[in-house]
Protein backbone atom coordinates (compact mmCIF):
# COMPACT_ATOMS: atom_id res chain seq x y z
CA UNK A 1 91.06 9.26 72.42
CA UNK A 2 93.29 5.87 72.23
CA UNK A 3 92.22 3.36 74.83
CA UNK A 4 96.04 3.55 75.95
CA UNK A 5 96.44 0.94 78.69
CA UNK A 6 96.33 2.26 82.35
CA UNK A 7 99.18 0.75 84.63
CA UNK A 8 99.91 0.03 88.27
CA UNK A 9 103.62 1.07 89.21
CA UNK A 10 105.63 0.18 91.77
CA UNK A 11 107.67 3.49 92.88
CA UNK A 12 110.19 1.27 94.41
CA UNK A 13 111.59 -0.38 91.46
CA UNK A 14 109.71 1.76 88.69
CA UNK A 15 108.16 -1.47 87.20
CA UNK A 16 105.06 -2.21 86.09
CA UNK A 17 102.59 -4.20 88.50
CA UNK A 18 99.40 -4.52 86.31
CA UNK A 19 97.27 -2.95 83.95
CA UNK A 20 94.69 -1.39 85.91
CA UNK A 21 91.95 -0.17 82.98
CA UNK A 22 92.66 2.30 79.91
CA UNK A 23 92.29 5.39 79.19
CA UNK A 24 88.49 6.84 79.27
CA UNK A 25 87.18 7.94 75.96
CA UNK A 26 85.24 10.33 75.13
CA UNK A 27 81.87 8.58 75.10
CA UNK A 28 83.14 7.06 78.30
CA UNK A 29 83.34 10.78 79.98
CA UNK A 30 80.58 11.29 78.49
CA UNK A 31 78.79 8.18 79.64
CA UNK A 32 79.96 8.62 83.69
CA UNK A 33 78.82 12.47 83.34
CA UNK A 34 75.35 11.52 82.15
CA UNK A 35 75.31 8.86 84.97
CA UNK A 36 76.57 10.86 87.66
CA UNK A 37 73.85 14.01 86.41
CA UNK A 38 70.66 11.47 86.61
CA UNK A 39 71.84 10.54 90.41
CA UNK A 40 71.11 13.84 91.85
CA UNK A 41 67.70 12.94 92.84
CA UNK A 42 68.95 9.75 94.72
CA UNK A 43 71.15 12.69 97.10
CA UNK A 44 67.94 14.94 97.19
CA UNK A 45 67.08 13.81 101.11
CA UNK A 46 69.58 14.82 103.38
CA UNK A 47 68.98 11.95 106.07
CA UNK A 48 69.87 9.37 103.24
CA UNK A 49 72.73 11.28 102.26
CA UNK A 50 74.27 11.59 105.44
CA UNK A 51 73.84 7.90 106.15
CA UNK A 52 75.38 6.75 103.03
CA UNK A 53 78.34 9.04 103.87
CA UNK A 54 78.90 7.49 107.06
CA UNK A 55 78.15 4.03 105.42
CA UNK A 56 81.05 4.93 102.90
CA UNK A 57 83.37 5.38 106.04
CA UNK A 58 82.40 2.21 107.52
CA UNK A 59 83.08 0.42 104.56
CA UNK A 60 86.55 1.48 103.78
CA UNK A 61 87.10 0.86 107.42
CA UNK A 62 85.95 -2.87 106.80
CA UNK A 63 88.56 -2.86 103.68
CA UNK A 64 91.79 -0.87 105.10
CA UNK A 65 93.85 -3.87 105.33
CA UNK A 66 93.38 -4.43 101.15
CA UNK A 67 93.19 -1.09 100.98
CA UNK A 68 96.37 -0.26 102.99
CA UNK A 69 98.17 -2.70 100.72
CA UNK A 70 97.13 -1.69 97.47
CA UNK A 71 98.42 2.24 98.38
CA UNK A 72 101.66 1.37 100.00
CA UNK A 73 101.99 -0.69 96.74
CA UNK A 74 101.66 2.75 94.41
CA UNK A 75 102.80 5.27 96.63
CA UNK A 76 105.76 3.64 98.45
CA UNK A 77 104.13 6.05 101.70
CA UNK A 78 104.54 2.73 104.26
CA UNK A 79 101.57 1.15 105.86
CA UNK A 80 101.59 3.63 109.25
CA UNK A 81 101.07 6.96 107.24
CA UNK A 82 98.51 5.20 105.10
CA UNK A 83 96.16 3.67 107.60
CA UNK A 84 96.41 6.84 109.48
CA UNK A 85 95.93 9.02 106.51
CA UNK A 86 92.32 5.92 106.14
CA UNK A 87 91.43 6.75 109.09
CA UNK A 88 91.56 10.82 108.15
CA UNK A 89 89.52 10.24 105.16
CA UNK A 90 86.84 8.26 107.14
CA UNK A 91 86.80 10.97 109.61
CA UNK A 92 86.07 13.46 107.27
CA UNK A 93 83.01 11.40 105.51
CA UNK A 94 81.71 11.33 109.29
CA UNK A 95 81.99 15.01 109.84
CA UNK A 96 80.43 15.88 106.75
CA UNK A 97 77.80 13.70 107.32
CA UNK A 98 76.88 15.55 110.39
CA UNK A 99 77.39 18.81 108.92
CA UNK A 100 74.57 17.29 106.38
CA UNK A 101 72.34 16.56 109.55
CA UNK A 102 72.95 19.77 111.15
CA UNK A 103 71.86 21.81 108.18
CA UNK A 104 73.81 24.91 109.16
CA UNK A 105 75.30 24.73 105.94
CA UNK A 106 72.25 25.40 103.64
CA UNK A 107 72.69 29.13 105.24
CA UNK A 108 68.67 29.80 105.57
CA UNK A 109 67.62 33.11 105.79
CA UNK A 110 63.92 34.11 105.95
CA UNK A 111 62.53 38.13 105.69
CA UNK A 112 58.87 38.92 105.96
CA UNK A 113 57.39 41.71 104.27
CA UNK A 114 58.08 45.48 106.19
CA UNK A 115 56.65 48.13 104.45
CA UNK A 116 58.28 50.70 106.80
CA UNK A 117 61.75 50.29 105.04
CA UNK A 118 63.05 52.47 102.66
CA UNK A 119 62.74 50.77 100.39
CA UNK A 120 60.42 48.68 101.31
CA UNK A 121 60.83 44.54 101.93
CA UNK A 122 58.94 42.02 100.25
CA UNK A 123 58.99 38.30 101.56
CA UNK A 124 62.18 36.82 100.69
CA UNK A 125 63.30 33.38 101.74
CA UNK A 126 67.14 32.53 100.90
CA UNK A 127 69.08 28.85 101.05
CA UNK A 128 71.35 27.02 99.28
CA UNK A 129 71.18 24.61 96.36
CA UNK A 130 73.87 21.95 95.25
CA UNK A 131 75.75 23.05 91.82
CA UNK A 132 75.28 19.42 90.39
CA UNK A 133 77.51 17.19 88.53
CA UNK A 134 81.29 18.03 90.48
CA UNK A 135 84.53 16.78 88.56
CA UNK A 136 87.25 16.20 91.30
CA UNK A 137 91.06 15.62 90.22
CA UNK A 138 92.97 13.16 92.61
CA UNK A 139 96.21 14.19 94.65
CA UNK A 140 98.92 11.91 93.48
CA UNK A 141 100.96 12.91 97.84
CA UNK A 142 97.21 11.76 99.94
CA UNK A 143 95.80 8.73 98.09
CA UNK A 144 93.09 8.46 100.05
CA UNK A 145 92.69 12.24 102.10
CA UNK A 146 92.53 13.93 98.50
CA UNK A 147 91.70 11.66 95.59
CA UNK A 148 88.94 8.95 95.28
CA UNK A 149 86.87 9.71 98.40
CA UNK A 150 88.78 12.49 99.77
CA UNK A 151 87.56 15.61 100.95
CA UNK A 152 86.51 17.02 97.99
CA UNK A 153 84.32 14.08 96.89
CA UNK A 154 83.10 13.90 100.65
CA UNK A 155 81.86 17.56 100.78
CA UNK A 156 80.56 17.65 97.13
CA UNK A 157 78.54 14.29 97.58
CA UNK A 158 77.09 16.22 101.31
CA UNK A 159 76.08 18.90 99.23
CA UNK A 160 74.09 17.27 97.68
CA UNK A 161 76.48 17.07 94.17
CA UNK A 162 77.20 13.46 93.02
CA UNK A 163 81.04 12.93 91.76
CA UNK A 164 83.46 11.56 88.33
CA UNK A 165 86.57 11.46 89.44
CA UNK A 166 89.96 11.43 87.16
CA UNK A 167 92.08 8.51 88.84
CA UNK A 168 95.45 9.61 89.36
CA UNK A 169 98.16 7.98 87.14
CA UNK A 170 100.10 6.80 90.61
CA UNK A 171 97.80 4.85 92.64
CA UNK A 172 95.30 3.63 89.90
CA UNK A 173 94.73 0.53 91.24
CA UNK A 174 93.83 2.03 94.81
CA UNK A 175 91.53 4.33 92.79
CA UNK A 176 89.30 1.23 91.21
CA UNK A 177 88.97 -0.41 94.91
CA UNK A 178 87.70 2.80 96.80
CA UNK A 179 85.04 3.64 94.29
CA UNK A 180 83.97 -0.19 94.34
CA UNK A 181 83.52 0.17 98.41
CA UNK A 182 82.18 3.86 97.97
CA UNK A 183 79.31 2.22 95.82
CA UNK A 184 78.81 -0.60 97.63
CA UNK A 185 78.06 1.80 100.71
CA UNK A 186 75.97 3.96 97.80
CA UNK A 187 74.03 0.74 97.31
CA UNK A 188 72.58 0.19 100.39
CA UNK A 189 70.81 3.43 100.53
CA UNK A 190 69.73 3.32 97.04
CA UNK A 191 72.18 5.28 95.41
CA UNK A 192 73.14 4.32 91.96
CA UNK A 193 76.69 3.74 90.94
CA UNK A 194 77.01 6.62 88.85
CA UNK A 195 76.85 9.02 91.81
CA UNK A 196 81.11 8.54 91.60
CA UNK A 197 82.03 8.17 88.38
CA UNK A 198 86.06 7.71 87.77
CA UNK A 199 87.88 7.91 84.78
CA UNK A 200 91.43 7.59 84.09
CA UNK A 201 93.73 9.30 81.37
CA UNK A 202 94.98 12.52 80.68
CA UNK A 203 92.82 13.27 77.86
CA UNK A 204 90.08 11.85 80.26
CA UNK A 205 90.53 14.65 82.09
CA UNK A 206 90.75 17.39 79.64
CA UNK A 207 87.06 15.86 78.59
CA UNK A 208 85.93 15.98 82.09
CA UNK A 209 86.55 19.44 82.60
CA UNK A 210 84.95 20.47 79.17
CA UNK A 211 81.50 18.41 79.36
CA UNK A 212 78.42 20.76 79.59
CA UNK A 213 76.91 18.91 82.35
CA UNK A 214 79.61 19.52 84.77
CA UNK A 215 78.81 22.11 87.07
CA UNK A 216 82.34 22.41 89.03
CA UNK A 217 85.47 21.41 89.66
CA UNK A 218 88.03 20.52 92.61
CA UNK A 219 91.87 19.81 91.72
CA UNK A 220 94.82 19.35 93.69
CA UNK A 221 98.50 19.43 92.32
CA UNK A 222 100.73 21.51 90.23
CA UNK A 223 100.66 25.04 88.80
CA UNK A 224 101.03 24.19 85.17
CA UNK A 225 98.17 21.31 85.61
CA UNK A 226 95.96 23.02 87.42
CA UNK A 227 96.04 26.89 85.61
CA UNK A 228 95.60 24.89 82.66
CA UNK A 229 92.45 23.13 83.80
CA UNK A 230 91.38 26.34 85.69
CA UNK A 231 91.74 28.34 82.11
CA UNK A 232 89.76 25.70 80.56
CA UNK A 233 87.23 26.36 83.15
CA UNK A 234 87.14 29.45 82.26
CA UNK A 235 87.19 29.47 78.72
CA UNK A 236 83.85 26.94 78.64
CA UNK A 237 80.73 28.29 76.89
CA UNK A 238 79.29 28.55 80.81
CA UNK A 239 82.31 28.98 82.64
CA UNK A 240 82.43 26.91 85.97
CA UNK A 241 83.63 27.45 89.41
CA UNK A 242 87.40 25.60 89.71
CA UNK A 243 88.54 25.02 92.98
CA UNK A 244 92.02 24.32 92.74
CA UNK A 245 95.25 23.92 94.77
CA UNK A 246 98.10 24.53 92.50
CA UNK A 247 101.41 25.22 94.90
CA UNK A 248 102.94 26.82 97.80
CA UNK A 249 106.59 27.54 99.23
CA UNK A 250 104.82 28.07 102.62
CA UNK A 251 107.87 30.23 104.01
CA UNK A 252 109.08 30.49 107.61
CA UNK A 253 110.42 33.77 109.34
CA UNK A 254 112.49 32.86 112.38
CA UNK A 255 112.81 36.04 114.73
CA UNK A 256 116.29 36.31 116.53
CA UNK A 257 115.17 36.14 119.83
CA UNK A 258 113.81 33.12 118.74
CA UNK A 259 116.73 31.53 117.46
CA UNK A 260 118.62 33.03 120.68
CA UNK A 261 116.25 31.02 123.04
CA UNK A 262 115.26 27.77 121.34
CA UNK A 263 117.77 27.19 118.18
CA UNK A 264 118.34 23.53 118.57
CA UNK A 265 114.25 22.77 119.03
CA UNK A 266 113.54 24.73 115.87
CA UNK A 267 116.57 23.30 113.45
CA UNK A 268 115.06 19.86 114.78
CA UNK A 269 111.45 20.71 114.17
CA UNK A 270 112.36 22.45 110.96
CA UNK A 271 113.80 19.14 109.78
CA UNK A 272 110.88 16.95 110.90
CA UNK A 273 108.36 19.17 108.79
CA UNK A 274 110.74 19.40 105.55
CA UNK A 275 111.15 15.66 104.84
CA UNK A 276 107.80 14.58 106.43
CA UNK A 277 106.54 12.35 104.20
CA UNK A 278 109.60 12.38 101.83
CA UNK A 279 108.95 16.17 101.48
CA UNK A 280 105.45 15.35 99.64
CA UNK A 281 103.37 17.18 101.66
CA UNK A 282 102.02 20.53 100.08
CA UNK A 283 102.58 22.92 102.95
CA UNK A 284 106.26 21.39 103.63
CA UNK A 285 108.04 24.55 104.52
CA UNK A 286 110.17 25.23 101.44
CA UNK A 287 111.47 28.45 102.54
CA UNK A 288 113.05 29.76 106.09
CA UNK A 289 114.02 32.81 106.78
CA UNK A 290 116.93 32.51 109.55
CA UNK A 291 118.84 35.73 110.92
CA UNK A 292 122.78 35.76 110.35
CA UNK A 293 125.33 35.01 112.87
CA UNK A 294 125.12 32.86 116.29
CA UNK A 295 121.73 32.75 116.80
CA UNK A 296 120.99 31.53 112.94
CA UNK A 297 124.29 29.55 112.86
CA UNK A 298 123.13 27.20 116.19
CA UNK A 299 120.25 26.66 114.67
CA UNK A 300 121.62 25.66 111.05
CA UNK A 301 123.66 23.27 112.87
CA UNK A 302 120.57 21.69 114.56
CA UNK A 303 119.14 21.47 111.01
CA UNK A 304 122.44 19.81 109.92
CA UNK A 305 122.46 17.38 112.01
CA UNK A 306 118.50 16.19 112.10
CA UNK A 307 118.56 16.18 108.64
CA UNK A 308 121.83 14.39 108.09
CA UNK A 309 120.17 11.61 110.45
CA UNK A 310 117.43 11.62 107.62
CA UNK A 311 117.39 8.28 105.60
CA UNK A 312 116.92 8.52 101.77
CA UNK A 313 112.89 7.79 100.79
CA UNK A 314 111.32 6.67 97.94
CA UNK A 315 109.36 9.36 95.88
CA UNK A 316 105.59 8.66 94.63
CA UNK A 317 106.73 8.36 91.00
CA UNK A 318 110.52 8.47 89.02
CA UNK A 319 109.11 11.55 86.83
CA UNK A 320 108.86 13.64 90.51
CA UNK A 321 112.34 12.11 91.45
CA UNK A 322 113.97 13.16 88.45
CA UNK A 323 112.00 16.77 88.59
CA UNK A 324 113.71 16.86 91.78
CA UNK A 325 117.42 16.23 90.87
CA UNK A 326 116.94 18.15 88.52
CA UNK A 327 115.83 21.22 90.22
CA UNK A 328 118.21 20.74 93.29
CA UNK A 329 120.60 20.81 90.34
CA UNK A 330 119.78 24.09 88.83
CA UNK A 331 119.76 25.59 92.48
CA UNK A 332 123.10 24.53 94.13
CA UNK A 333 124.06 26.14 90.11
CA UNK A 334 123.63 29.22 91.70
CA UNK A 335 126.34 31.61 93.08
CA UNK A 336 126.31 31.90 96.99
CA UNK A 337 124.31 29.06 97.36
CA UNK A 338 125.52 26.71 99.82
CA UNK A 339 123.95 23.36 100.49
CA UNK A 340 125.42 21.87 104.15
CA UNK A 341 123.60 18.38 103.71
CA UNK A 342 122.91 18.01 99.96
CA UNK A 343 120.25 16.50 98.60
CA UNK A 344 119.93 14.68 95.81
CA UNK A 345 119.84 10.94 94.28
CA UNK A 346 120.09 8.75 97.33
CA UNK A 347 120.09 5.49 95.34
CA UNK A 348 118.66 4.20 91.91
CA UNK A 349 115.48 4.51 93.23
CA UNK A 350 115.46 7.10 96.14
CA UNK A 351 116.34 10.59 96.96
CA UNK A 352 118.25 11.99 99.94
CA UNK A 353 116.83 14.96 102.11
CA UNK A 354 118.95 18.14 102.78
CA UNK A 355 119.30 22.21 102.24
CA UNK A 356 120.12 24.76 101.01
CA UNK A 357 121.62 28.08 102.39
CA UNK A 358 121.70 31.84 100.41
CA UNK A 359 122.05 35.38 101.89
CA UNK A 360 118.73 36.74 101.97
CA UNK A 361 119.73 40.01 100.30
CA UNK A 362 120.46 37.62 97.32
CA UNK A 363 115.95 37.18 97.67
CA UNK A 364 114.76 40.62 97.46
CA UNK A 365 115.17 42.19 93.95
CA UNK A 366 114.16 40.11 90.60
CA UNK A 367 117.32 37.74 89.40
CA UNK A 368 117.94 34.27 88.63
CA UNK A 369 117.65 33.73 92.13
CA UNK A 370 113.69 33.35 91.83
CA UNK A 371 114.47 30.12 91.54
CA UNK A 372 114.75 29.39 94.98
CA UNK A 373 111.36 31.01 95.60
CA UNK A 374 109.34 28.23 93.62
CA UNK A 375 108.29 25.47 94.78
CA UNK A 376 110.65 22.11 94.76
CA UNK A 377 109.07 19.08 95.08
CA UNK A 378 110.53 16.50 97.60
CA UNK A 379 112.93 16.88 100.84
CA UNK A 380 114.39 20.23 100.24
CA UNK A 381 113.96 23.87 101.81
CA UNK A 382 116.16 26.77 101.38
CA UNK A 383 117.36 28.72 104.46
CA UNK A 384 117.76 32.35 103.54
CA UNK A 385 120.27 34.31 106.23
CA UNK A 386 118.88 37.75 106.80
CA UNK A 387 120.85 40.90 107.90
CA UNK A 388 118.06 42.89 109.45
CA UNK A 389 114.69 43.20 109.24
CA UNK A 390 114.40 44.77 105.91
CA UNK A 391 115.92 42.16 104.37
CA UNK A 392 113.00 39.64 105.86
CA UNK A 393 110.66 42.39 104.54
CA UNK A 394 112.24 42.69 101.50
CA UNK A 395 111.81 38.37 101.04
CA UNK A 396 108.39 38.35 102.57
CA UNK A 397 107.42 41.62 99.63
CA UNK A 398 108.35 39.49 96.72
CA UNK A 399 106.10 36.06 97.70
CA UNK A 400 103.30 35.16 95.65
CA UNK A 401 100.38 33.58 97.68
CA UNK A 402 100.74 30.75 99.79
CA UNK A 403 99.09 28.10 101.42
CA UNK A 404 100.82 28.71 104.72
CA UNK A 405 103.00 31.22 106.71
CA UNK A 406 104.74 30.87 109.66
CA UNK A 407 106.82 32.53 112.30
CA UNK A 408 108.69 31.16 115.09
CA UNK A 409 109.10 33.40 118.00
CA UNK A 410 110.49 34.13 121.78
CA UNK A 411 108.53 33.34 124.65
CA UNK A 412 108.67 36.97 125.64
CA UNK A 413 107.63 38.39 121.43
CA UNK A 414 105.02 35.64 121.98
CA UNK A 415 104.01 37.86 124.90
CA UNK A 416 103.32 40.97 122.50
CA UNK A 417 107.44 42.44 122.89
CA UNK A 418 108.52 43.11 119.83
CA UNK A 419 107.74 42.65 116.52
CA UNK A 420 105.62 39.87 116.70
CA UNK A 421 102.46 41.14 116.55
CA UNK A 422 103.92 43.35 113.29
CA UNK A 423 105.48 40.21 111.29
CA UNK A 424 102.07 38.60 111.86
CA UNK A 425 100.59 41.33 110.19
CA UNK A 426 103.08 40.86 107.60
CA UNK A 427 102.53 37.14 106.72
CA UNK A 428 98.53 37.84 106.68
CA UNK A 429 97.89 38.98 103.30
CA UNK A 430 100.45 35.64 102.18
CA UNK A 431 98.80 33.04 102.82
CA UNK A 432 95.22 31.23 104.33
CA UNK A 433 96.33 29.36 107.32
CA UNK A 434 98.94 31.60 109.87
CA UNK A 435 101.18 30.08 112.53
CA UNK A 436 102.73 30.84 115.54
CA UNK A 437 105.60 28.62 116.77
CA UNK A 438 104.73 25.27 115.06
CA UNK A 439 104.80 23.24 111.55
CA UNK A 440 102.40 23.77 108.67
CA UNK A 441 102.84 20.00 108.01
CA UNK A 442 99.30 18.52 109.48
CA UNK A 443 96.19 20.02 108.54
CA UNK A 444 93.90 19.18 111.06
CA UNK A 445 89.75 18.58 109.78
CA UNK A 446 88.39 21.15 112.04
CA UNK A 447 85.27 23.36 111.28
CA UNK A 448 87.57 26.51 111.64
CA UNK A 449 90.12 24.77 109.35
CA UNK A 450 91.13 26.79 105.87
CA UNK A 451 93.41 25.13 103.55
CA UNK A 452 93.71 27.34 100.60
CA UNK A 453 95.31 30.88 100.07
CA UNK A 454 96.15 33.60 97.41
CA UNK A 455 97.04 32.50 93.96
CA UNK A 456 99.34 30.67 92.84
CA UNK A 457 98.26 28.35 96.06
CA UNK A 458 94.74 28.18 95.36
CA UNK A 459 92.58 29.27 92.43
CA UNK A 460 89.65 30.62 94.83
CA UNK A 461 89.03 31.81 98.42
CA UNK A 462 87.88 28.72 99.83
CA UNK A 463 89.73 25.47 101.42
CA UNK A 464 89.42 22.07 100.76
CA UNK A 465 89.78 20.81 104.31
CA UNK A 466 87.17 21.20 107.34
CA UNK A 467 83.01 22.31 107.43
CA UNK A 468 83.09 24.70 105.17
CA UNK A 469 84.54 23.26 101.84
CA UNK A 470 80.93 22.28 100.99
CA UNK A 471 80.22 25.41 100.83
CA UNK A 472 82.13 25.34 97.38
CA UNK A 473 79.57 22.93 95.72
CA UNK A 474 76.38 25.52 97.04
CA UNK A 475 74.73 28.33 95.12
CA UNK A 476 72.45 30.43 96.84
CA UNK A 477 68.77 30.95 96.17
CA UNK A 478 65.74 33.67 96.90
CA UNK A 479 62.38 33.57 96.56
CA UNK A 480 60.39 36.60 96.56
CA UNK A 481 56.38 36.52 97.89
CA UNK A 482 56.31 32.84 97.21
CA UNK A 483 52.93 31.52 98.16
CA UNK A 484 53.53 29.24 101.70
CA UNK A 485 52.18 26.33 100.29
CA UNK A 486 54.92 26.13 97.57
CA UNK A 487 57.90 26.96 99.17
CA UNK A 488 60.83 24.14 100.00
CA UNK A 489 60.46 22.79 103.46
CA UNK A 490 63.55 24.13 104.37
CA UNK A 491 62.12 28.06 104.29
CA UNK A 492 58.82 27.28 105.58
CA UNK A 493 57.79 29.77 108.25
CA UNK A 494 57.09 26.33 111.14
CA UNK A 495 60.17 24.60 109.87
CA UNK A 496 59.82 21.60 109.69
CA UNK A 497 63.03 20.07 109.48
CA UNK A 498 64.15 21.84 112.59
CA UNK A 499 66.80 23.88 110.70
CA UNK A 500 69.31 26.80 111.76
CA UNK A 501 68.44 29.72 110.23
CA UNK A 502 68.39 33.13 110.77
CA UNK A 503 64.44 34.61 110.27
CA UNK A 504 63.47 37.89 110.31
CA UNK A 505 66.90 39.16 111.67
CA UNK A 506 67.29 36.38 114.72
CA UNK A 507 69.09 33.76 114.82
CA UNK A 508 67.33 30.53 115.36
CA UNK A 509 68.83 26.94 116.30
């Protein structure tokens, strides 16, 4: 690979700020791997582990206002979203930390021998084991929450897994600072550097994902980038877990009743959760399903006029603003497709939110019209008008998987009238996280949290936000009529590490 320069953008003005580093090469992957796979012993102990995550927090706390600037810098997101989207990602570091402490999540499971069952039960003694070396790809839309010491690096480095990360291209700069506090935190526990590795490039990443002693991967980002790295994955002489999060149009059935009782509230809600963030979030709802006549027209008019209020925002790079005029393009191309606040090129730089409007009977058989059930990128959702409830069957039938679903209903279908309960039932098998008269925008870090879903939104069952996304860096192991004396001390009959477990059928904490 070229050592190609790596550059600092501004998004604002689409010029160059400074060269960052260049691209990795191969001995440089190579290099960071082999560093990263000879820090696993300095993770072994899970009290130092825990502390250096919390440590890592602290640190990036101590840097947010350099920190703040630097993102705001590559990511034109403005200072407020960024220091609260810090103070997410040193949440998260804390909660895994005590997660780490708890030591729930090593799952131990101890059976003693029973000769009375058929067949009989030997001693078996079950917990869980870090994977090792974890390559994690950085979300250009949460430059701290999901790239350098994001989730993904905070619940493979609890498991006990140290990290290389591939830099995004948009916030480079930002990258190099976190993993310099990250280390410095990883220092005063003893932890060498290489337990985060980051590279940058494109190739860099291809490499990454291909190097024996990589043991698994998280991504977040597109569909074409992520399959690809997910088939390469795959297609390794030891094929590797990949955890990624490709795309979602996170649709949006709105009952009638609904739309009777509360139009206004859900036009302006809808509008606040569309061009949050410059539509750049991944569960920005990108599809509603609105019924035809009063009800639906009241609350198109809400949308109308929260959205027209909307001023134009800059998007995190000019290749996703183009990608977006482009594709607003190709839609409002489309016969029957209406768009009552269009979006578009706000200025040289920016783009302008807005909507689009098609019958919904236009959704449910295969056409051109497919279009408008992929994902755009940016401040845009498409409000389909549905005659009946077949026709929002008919919508909801033709969906691949999605990160979210979400239905707004009546006070009284809220109540269990109507189909509420059934339409529920209905978005289930769509998507991972289901709502009931809210936003998908916000994902809260919550134990019961799942951010993932059926393909193409996710490449696995499991989520990258909240307790439980360590569990993707974790392999389970048994031992069978290992001696006492040279058993782990987390499946020792006394336990000493005061662990939860579950031993001989009970559950102990």
């Amino acid at each position: 690979m070229a050592a190609a320069p790596v550059w600092s953008v501004d998004p604002r003005t689409g010029k160059q700020r400074e060269q960052v580093a260049v691209a990795a090469t191969v001995q440089e992957v190579d290099a960071a791997v082999r560093a990263a796979h000879d820090a696993r012993g300095a993770l072994a102990d899970r009290t130092v582990r825990a502390a250096f995550l919390r440590s890592a927090a602290t640190h990036l706390e101590a840097a947010r206002d350099q920190l703040v600037e630097a993102a705001d810098a590559e990511s034109a997101l403005g200072p407020v979203r960024l220091t609260g989207e810090l103070a997410r990602t040193c949440f998260q570091l804390r909660a895994f930390a005590d997660i780490v402490d708890e030591g729930a999540f090593l799952d131990v499971v101890i059976n003693h021998p029973d000769d009375t069952a058929t067949p009989p039960i030997p001693d078996l003694r079950r917990y869980k084991v870090p994977l090792g070396v974890v390559a994690v790809y950085s979300a250009s839309n949460f430059p701290f929450a999901f790239s350098v010491a994001g989730g993904d690096t905070a619940s493979a480095l609890g498991a006990g897994c140290p990290v290389v990360v591939k830099a995004h291209p948009d916030h480079p700069a930002l990258s190099e600072l976190v993993a310099k506090v990250v280390r410095r935190a990883a220092a005063e526990h003893g932890i060498p550097d290489g337990v985060l590795g980051l590279v940058h490039g494109f190739e860099a990443g291809v490499e990454l994902i291909k190097h024996p002693l990589v043991s698994a991967a998280g991504f977040t980002g597109s569909v074409r980038g992520g399959r690809a790295l997910f088939d390469a994955a795959a297609a390794r002489p030891v094929p590797i877990p990949f955890h990624g999060e490709l795309g979602s149009l996170n649709p949006v059935v709105v009952t009638e009743a609904a739309a009777v009782e509360r139009a206004e509230a859900i036009g302006a809600g809808l509008a606040g959760s569309m061009t949050l963030g410059v539509g750049q979030f991944c569960v920005k709802p990108g599809l509603v399903l609105v019924p035809s006549g009063a009800a639906g027209d009241g609350l198109v008019k809400s949308l109308t006029d929260a959205v027209s209020a909307t001023e134009a925002g800059v998007l995190l790079d000019h290749r996703m603003r183009d990608n977006f005029i482009a594709g607003v393009a190709e839609r409002t191309g489309l016969a029957d497709v209406d768009s009552p606040v269009t979006p578009g090129a706000g200025g040289e730089h920016t783009v302008s939110a807005g909507f689009l409007t098609v019958p919904a009977g236009r959704l449910t058989a295969e056409s051109e019209y497919d279009l408008l059930l992929e994902e755009c990128f940016g401040p845009v959702t498409v409000v389909a008008r549905y005659e009946d409830d077949a026709e929002v069957r008919g919508v909801l039938s033709r969906l691949p998987g999605n990160l979210t679903a979400t239905v707004q209903l009546s006070e009284g279908e809220a109540a269990g009238e109507g189909r509420g309960a059934e339409i529920l039932a209905e978005l289930t098998p769509l998507a991972g996280r289901v709502l009931v008269n809210g936003w998908p925008t916000g994902v809260a870090v919550a134990p019961a949290q799942h951010h993932g879903g059926p393909y193409p939104a996710t490449t696995s069952t499991s989520t990258s936000v909240g307790g439980t996304a360590i569990e993707r860096w974790l392999r389970p192991v048994a031992y069978q009529n290992a001696p006492e004396a040279l058993l782990p001390p987390e499946l020792k009959d006394d336990n000493p590490l005061g662990l939860p477990r579950r031993f001989d059928g009970r559950l102990e904490r």
